[in-house]
Protein backbone atom coordinates (compact mmCIF):
# COMPACT_ATOMS: atom_id res chain seq x y z
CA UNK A 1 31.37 56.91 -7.17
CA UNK A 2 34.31 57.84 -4.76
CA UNK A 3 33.49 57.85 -1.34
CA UNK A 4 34.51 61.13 0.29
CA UNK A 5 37.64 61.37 2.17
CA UNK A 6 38.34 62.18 5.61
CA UNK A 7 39.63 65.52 5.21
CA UNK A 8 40.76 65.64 9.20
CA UNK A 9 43.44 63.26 9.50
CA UNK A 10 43.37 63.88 13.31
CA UNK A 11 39.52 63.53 13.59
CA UNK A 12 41.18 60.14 11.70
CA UNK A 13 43.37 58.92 13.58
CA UNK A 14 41.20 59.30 16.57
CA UNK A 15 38.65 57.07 14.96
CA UNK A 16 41.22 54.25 13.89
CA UNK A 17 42.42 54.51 17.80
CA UNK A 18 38.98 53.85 19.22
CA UNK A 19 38.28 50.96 16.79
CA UNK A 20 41.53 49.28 17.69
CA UNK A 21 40.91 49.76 21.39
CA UNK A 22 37.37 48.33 20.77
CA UNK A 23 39.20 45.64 18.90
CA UNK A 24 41.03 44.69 21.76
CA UNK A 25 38.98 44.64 23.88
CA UNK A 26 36.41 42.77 22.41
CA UNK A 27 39.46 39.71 21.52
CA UNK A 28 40.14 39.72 24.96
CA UNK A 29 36.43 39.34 26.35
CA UNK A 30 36.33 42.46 27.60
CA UNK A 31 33.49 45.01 28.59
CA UNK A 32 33.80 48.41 28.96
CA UNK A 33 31.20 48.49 32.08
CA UNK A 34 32.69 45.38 32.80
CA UNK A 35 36.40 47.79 33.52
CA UNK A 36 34.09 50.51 35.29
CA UNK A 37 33.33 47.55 38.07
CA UNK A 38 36.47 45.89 38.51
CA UNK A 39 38.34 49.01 38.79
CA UNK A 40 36.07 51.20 41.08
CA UNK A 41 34.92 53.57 38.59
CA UNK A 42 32.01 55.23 37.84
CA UNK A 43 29.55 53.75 34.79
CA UNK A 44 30.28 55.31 31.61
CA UNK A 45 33.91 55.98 32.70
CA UNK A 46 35.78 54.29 30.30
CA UNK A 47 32.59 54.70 27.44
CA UNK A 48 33.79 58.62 27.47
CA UNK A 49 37.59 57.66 27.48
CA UNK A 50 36.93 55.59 23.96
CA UNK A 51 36.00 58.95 22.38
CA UNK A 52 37.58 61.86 24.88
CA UNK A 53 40.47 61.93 26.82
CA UNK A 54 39.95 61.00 30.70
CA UNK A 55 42.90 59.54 32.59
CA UNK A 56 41.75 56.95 35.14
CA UNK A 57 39.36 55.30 31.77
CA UNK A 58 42.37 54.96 30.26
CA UNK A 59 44.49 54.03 32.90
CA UNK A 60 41.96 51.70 33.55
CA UNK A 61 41.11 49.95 29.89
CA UNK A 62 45.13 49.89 29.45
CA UNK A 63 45.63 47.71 32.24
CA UNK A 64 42.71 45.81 31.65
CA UNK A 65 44.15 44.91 28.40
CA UNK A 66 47.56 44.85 29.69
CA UNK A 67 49.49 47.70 27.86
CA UNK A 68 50.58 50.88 28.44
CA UNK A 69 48.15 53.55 27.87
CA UNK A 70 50.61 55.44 25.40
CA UNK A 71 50.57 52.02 23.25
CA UNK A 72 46.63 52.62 23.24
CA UNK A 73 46.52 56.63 22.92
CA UNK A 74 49.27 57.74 20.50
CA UNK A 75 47.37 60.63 19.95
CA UNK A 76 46.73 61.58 23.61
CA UNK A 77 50.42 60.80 24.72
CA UNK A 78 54.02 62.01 23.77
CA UNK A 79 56.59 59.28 21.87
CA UNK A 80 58.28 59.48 25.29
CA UNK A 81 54.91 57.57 27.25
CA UNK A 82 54.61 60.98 28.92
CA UNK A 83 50.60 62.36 28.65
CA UNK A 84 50.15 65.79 26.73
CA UNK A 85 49.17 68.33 29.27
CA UNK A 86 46.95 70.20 27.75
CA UNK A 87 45.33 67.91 25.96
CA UNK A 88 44.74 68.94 22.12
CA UNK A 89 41.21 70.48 22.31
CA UNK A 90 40.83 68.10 19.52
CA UNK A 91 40.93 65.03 22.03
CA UNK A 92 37.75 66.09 23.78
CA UNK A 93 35.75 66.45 20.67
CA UNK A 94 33.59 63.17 20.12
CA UNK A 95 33.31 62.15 17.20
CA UNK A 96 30.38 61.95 14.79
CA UNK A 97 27.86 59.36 15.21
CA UNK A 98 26.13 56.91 12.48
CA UNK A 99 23.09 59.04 12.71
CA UNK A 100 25.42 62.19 12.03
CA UNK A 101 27.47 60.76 9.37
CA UNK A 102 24.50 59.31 7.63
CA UNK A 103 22.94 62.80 7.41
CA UNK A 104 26.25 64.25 6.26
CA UNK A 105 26.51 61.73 3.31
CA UNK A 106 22.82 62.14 2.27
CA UNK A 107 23.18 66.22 2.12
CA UNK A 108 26.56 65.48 0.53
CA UNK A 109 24.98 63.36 -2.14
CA UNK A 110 21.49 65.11 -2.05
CA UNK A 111 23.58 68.31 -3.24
CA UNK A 112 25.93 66.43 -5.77
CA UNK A 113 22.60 65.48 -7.83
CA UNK A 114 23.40 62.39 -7.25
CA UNK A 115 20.98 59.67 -6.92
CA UNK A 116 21.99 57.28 -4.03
């Protein structure tokens, strides 16, 4: 059985961003509340800037890490380093969760006739 595809290669590409950022971050020993405290801001900060697009998160989480926040956020910056302004509305959608993903597979297989 072939697993479905992501048919959104933004909604994509977000996803691979965030796991790479939570990559990092979890190499380096680092915390997302953990970056809230040391750089003043408030908790859940740089939580939202994983999945939406919020400046000082990832302002903060770049320089936390060390990098530029264009290196982290290709999708939420221009090749130049400069920030899109507007943001795509894409960048402020979250994405799915486990709980919503597992639903969509089990009405996507429930409806195939499948049996999982």
């Amino acid at each position: 059985m072939h697993h479905d595809r992501i048919a959104d290669k933004a909604a994509k590409l977000r996803l691979d961003e965030m796991n790479r950022v939570k990559r990092l971050l979890s190499e380096a020993g680092l915390t997302l509340i953990g970056i809230d405290a040391d750089y003043g801001l408030a908790k859940g900060t740089c939580g939202n800037a994983l999945q939406q697009a919020n400046l000082a998160g990832e302002r903060a989480i770049a320089a936390a890490l060390r990098r530029r926040p264009e290196h982290l956020w290709r999708t939420r910056y221009h090749g130049d380093g400069t920030r899109k302004s507007p943001q795509p509305k894409e960048n402020y959608v979250r994405p799915p969760n486990m709980r919503q993903r597992r639903a969509k597979h089990k009405s996507a297989v429930a409806s195939s006739g499948v049996a999982a």
